[in-house]
Protein backbone atom coordinates (compact mmCIF):
# COMPACT_ATOMS: atom_id res chain seq x y z
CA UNK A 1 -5.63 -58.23 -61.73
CA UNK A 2 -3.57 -55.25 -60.05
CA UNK A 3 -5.54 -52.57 -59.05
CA UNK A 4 -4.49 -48.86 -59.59
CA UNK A 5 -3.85 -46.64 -56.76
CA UNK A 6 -2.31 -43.53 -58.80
CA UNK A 7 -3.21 -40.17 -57.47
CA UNK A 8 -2.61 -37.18 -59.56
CA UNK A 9 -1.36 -34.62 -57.28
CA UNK A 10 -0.54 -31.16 -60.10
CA UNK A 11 -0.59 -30.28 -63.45
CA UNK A 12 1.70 -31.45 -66.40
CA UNK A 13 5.30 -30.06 -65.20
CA UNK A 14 7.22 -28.23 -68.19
CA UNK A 15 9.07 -30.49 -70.16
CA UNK A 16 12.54 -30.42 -68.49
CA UNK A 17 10.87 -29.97 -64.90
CA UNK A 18 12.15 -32.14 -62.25
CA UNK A 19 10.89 -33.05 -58.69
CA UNK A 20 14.31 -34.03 -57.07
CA UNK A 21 12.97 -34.55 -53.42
CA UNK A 22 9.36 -34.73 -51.81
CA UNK A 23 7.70 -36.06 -48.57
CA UNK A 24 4.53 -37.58 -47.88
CA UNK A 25 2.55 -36.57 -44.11
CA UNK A 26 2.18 -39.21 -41.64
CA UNK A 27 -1.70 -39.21 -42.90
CA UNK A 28 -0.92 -39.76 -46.28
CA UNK A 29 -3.42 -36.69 -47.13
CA UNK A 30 -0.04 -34.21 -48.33
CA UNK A 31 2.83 -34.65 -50.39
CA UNK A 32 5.40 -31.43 -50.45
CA UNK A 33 7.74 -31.05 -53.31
CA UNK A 34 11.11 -29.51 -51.33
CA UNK A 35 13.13 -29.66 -54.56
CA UNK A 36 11.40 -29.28 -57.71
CA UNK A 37 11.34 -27.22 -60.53
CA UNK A 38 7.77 -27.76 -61.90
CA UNK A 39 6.80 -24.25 -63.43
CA UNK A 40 9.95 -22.87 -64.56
CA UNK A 41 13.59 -24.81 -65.70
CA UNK A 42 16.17 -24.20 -62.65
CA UNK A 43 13.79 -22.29 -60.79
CA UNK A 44 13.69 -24.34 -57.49
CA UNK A 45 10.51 -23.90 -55.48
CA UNK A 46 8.41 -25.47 -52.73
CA UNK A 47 5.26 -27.36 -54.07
CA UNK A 48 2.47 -29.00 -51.72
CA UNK A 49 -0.63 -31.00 -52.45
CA UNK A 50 -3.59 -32.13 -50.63
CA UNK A 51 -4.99 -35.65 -51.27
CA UNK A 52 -9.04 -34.91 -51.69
């Protein structure tokens, strides 16, 4: 059996939110977002998140 390894890294995005392009650190412990538009529709802004 396949073991799950999904990390939940924000909140629900709004429902026409997109994350276009991200990057994960060397460490695996950060993910930034440098395209996305998570909050607000066509609002592009920079999103990170730490791995606890």
């Amino acid at each position: 059996m396949a073991e799950n390894n999904n990390i939940k890294l924000s909140d629900i995005q709004i429902q026409e939110g997109d994350i276009v392009e991200y990057q994960i650190s060397a460490n695996s412990n950060y993910v930034v977002s440098t395209l996305a538009d998570q909050d607000t529709d066509e609002v592009i802004e920079l999103y990170s998140a730490y791995r606890r």
